[in-house]
N, C-alpha and C. Protein backbone atom coordinates (compact mmCIF):
# COMPACT_ATOMS: atom_id res chain seq x y z
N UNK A 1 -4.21 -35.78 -31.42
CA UNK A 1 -3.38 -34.59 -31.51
C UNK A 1 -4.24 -33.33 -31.56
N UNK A 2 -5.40 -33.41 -32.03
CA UNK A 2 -6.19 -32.20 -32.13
C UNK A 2 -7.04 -31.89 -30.57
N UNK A 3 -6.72 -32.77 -30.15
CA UNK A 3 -7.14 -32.47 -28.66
C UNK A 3 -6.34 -31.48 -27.98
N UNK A 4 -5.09 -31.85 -27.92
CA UNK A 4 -4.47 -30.94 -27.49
C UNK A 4 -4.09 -29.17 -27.81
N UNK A 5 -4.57 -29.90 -29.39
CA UNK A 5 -4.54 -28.52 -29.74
C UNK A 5 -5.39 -27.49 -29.67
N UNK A 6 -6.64 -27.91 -29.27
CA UNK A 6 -7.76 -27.26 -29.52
C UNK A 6 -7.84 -26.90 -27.94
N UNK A 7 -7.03 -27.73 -27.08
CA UNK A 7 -7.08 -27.45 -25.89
C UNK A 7 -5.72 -26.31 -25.45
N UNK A 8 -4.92 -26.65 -26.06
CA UNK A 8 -3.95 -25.18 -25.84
C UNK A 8 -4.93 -23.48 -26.85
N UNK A 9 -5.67 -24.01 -27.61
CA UNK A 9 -6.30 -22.75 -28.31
C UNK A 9 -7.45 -22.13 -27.09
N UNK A 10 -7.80 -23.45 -26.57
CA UNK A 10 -9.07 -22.54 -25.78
C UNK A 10 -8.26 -22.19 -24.38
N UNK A 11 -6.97 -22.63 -24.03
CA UNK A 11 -6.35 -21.92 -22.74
C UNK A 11 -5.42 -20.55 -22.91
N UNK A 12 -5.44 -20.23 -24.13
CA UNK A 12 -4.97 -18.72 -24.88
C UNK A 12 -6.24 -18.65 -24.77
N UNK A 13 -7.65 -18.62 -25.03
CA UNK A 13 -8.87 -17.90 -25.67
C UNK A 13 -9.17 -17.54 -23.98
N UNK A 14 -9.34 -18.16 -23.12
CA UNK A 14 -9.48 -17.85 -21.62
C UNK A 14 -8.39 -16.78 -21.34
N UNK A 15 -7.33 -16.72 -21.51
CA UNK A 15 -6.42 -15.97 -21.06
C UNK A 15 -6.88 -14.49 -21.66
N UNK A 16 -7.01 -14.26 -22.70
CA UNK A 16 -7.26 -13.02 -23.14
C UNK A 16 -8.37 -12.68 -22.97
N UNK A 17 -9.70 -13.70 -22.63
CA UNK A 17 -10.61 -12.85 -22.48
C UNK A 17 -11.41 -13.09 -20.98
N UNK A 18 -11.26 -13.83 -20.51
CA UNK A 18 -11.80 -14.20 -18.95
C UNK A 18 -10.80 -14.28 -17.71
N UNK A 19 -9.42 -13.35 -18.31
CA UNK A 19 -8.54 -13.54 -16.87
C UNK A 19 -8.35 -12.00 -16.45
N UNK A 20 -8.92 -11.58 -15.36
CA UNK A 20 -8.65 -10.16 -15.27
C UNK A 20 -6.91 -9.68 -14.52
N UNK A 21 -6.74 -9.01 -15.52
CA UNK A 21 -4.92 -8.63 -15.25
C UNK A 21 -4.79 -7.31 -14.48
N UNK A 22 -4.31 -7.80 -13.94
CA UNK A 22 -3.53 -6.49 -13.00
C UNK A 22 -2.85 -5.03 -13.78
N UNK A 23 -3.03 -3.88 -13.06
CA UNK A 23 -2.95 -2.83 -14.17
C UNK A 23 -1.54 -3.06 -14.05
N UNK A 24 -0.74 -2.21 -15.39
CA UNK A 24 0.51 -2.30 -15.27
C UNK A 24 1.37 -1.34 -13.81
N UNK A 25 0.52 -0.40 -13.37
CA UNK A 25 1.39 0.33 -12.57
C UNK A 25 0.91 0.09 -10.69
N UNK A 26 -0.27 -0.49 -10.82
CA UNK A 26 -0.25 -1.07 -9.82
C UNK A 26 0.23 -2.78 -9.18
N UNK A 27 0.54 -3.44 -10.78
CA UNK A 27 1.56 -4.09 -10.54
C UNK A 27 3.28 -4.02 -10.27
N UNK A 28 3.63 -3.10 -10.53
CA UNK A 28 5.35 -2.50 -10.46
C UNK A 28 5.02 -2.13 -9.47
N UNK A 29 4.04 -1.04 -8.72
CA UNK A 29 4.16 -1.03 -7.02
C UNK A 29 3.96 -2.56 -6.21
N UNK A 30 3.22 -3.15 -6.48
CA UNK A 30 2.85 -4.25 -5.69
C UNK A 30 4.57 -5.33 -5.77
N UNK A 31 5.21 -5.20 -6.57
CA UNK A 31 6.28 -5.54 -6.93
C UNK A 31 7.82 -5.21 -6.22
N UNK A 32 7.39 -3.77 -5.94
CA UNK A 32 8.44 -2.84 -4.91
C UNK A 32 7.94 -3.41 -3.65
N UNK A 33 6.98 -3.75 -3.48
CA UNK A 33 6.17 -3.88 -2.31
C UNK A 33 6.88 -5.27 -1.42
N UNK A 34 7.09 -6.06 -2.57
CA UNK A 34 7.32 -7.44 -2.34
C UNK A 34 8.56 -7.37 -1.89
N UNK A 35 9.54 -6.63 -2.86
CA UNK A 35 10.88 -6.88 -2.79
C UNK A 35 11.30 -5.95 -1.35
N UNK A 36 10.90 -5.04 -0.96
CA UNK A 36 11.12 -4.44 0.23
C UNK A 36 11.20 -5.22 1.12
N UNK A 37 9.60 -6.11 1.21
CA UNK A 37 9.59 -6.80 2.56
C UNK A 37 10.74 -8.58 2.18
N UNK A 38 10.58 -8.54 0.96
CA UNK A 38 11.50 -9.95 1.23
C UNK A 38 13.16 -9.03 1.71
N UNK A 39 13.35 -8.48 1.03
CA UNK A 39 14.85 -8.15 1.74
C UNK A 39 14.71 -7.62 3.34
N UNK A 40 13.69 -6.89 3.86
CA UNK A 40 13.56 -6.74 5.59
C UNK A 40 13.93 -7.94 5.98
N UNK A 41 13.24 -8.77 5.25
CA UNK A 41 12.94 -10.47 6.00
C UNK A 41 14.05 -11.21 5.76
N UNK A 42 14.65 -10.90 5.05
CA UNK A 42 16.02 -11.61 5.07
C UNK A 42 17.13 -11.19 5.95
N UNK A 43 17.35 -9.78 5.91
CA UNK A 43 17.95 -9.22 6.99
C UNK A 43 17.32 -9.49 8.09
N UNK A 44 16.34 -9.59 8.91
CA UNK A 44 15.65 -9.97 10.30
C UNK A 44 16.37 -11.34 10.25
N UNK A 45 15.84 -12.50 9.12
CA UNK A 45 16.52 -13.45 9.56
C UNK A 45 17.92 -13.85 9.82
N UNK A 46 18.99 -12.97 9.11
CA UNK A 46 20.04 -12.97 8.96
C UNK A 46 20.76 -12.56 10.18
N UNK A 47 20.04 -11.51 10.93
CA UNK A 47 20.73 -10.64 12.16
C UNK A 47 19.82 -12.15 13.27
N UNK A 48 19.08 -12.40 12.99
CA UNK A 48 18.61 -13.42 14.55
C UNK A 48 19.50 -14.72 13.94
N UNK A 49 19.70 -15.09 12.88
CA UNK A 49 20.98 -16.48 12.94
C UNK A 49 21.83 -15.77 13.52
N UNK A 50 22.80 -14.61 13.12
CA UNK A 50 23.97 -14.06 13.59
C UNK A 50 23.82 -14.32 15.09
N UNK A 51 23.28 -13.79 15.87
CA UNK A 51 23.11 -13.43 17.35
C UNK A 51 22.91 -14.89 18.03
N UNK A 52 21.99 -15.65 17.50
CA UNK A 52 21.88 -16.96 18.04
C UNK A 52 22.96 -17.69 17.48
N UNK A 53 23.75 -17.51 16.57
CA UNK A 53 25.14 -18.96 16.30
C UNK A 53 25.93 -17.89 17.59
N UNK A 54 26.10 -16.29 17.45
CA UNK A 54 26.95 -16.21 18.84
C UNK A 54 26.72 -16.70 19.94
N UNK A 55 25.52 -16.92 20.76
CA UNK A 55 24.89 -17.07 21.59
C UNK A 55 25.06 -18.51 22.21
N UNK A 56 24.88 -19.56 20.90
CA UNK A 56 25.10 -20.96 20.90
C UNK A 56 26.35 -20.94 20.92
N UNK A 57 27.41 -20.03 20.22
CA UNK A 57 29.06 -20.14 20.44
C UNK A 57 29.89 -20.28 21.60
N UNK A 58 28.81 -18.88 22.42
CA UNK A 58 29.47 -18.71 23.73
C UNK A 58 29.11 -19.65 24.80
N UNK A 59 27.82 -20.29 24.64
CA UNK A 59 27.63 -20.82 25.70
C UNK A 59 28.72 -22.12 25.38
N UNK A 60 28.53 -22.73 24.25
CA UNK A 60 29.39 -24.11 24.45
C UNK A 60 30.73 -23.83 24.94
N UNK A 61 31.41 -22.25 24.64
CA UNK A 61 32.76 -21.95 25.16
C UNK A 61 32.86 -22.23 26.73
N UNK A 62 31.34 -21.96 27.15
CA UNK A 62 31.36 -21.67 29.08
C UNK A 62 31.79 -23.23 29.04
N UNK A 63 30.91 -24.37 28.54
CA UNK A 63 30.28 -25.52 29.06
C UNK A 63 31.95 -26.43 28.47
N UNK A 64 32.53 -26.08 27.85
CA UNK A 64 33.76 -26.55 27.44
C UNK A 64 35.15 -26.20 28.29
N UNK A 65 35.02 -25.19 29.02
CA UNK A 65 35.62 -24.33 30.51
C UNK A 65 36.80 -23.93 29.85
């Protein structure tokens, strides 16, 4: 049991002193950053399903006469 414990003490003792953290305000931009491009990217994907289920709609309408 003291293994573990001594092993959760030294993975807090790394964290505070050998992990370099991101500043707080260039993390909240890098953050805006993210969420911008995931929502572009969802809309891009969203408008190319739209256009291709029409696309796939119409043609089976031709091929169905």
């Amino acid at each position: 049991m003291s293994v573990i414990i001594n092993y959760i003490k030294d993975s807090f003792e790394e964290l505070r002193n050998n992990v370099s953290w991101t500043p707080r305000m260039e993390l909240q931009r890098l953050v805006v950053i993210v969420l911008v491009f995931s929502v572009l990217f969802s809309l891009a994907i969203w408008g190319a399903d739209t256009v291709l289920s029409e696309v796939v709609g119409f043609y089976f309408q031709l091929i169905k006469g």
